[in-house]
N, C-alpha and C. Protein backbone atom coordinates (compact mmCIF):
# COMPACT_ATOMS: atom_id res chain seq x y z
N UNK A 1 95.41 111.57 114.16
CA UNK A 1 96.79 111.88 113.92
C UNK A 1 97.71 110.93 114.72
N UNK A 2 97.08 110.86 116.12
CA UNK A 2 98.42 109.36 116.76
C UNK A 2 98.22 108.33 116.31
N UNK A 3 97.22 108.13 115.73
CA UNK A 3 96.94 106.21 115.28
C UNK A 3 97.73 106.40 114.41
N UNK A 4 97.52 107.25 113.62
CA UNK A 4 98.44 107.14 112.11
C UNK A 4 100.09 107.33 111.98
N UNK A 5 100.26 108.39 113.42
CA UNK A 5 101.60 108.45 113.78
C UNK A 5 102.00 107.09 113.64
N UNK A 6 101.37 106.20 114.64
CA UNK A 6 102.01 104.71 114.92
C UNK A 6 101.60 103.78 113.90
N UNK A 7 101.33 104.35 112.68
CA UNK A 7 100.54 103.32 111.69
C UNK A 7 99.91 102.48 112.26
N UNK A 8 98.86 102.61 113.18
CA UNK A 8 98.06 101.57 113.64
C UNK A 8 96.92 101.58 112.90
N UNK A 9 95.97 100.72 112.60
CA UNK A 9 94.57 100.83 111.43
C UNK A 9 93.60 100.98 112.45
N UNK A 10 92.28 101.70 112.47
CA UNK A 10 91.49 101.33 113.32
C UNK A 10 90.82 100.18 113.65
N UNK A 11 90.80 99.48 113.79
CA UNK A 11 90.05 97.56 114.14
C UNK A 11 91.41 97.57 115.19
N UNK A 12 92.75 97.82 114.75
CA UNK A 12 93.57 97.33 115.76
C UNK A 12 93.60 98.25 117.59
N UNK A 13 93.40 99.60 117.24
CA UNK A 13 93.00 100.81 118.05
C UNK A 13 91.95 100.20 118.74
N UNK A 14 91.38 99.65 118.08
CA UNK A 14 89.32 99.74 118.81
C UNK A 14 89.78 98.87 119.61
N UNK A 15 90.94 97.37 119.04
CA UNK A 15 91.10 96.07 119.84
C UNK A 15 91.91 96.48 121.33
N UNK A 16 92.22 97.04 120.83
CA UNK A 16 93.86 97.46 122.24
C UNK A 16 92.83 98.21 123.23
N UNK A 17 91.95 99.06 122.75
CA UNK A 17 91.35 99.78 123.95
C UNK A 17 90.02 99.33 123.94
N UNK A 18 89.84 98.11 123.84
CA UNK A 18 88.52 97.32 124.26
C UNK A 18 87.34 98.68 123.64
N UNK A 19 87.10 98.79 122.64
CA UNK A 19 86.15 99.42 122.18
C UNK A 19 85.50 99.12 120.49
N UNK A 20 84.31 99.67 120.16
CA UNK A 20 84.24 99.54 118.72
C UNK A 20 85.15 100.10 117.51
N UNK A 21 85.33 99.70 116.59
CA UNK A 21 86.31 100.18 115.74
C UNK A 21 84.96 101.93 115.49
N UNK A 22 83.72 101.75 115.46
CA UNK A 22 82.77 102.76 115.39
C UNK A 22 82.94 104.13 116.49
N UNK A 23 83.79 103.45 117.40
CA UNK A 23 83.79 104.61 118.22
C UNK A 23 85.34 105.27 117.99
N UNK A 24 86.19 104.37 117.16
CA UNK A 24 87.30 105.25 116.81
C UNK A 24 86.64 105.73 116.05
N UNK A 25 86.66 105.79 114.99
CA UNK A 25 85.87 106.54 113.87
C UNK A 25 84.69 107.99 114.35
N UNK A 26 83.97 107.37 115.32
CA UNK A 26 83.42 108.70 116.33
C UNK A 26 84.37 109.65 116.19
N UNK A 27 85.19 109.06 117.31
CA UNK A 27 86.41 110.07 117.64
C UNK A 27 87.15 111.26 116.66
N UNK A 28 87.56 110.11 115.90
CA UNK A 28 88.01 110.92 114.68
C UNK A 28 87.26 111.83 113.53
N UNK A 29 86.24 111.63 114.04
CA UNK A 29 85.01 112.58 113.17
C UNK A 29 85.22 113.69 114.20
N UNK A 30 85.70 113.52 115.52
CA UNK A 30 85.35 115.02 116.43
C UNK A 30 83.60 114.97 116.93
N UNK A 31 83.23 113.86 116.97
CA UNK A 31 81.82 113.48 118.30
C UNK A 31 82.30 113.20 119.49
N UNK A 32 81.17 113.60 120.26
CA UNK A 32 81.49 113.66 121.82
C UNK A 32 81.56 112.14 122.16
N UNK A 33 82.44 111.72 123.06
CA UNK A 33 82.25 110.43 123.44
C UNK A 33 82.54 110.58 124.95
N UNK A 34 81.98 109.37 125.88
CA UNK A 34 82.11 109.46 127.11
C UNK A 34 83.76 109.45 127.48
N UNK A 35 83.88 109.78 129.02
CA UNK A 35 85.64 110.35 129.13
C UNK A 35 86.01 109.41 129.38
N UNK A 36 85.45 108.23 129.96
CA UNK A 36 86.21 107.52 130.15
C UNK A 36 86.87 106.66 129.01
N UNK A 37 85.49 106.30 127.92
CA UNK A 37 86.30 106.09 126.50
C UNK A 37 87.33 106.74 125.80
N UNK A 38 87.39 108.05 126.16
CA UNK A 38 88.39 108.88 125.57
C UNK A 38 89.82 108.72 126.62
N UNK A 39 89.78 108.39 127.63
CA UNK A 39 91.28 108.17 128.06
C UNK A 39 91.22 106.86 127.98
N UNK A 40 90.38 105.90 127.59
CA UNK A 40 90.91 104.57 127.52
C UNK A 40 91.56 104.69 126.45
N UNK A 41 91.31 105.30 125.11
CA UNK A 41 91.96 105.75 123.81
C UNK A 41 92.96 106.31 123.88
N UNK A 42 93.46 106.91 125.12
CA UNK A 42 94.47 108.20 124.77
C UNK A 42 95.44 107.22 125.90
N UNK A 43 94.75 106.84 126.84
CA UNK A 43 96.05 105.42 127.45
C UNK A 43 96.84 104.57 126.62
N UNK A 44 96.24 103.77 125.57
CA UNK A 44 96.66 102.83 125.09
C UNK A 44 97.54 103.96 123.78
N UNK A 45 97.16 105.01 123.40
CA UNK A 45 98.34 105.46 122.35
C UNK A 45 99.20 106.27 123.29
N UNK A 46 99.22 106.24 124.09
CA UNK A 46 100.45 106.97 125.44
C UNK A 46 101.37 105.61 125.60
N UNK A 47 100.64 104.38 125.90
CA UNK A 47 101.24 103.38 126.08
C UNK A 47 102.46 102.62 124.92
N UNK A 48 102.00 103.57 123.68
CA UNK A 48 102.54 103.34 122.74
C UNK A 48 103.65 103.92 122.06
N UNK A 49 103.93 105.27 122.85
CA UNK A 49 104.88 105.84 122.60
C UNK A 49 104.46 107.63 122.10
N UNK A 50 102.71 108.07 122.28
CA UNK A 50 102.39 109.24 121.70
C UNK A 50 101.97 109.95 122.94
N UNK A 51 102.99 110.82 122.77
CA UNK A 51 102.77 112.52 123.90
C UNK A 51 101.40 113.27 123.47
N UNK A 52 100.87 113.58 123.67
CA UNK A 52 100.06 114.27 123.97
C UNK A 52 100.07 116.04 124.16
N UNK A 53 100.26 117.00 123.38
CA UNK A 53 100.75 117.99 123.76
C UNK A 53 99.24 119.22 123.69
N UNK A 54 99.06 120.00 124.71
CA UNK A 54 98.18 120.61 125.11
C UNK A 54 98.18 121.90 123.90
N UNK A 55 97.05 122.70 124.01
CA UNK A 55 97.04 123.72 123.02
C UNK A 55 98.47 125.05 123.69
N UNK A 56 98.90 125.33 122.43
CA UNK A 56 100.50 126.05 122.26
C UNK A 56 100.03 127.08 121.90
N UNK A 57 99.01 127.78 121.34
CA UNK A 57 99.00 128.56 120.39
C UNK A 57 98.41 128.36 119.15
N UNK A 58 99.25 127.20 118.70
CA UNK A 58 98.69 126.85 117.55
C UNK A 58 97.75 125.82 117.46
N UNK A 59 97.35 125.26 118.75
CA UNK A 59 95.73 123.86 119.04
C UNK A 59 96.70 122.70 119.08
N UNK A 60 95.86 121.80 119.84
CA UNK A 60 96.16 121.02 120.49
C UNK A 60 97.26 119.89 119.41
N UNK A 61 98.36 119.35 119.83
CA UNK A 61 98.58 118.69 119.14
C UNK A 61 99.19 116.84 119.74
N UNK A 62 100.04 116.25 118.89
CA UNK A 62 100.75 114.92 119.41
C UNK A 62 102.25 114.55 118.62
N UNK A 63 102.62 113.90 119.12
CA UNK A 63 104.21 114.27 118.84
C UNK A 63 104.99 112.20 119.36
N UNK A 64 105.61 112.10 119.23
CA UNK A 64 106.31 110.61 119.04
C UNK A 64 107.43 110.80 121.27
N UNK A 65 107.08 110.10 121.90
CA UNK A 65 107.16 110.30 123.04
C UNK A 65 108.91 110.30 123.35
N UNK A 66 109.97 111.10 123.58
CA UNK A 66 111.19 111.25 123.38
C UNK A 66 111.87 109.80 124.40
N UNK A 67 112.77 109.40 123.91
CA UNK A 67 113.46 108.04 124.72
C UNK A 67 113.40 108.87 126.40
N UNK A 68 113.73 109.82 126.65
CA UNK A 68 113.85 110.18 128.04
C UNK A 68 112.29 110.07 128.63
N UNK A 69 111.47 110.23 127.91
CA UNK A 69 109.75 110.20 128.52
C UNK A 69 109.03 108.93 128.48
N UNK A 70 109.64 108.02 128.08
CA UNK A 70 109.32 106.82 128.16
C UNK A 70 109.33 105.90 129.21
């Protein structure tokens, strides 16, 4: 949902966070991947402008990062 927020394609995702385009695709299937791969992923779309918002009620979600949180 954030890659696509930022229309980014995966090959470009995998490039920015030094990883396989296979392990976005992991990801996005919902397989376990090591943590540190997973915040290298969640750095570089933070870096990009995507919040991150914890489970509300309604599960976890992501949201476009407001000019003041930037």
């Amino acid at each position: 949902m954030a890659r696509a927020a930022l229309r980014m394609n995966i090959r470009d995702l995998a490039i920015a966070a030094d990883v396989s385009p296979t392990t976005i695709t992991r990801l996005e299937r919902g397989e376990e991947l090591y943590p540190r791969t997973v915040e290298a992923i969640q750095a570089i779309l933070e870096d990009q402008g995507i919040k991150f918002i914890p489970d509300n009620g309604d599960g976890p979600g992501v949201r476009h990062k407001q000019e003041d949180e930037k």
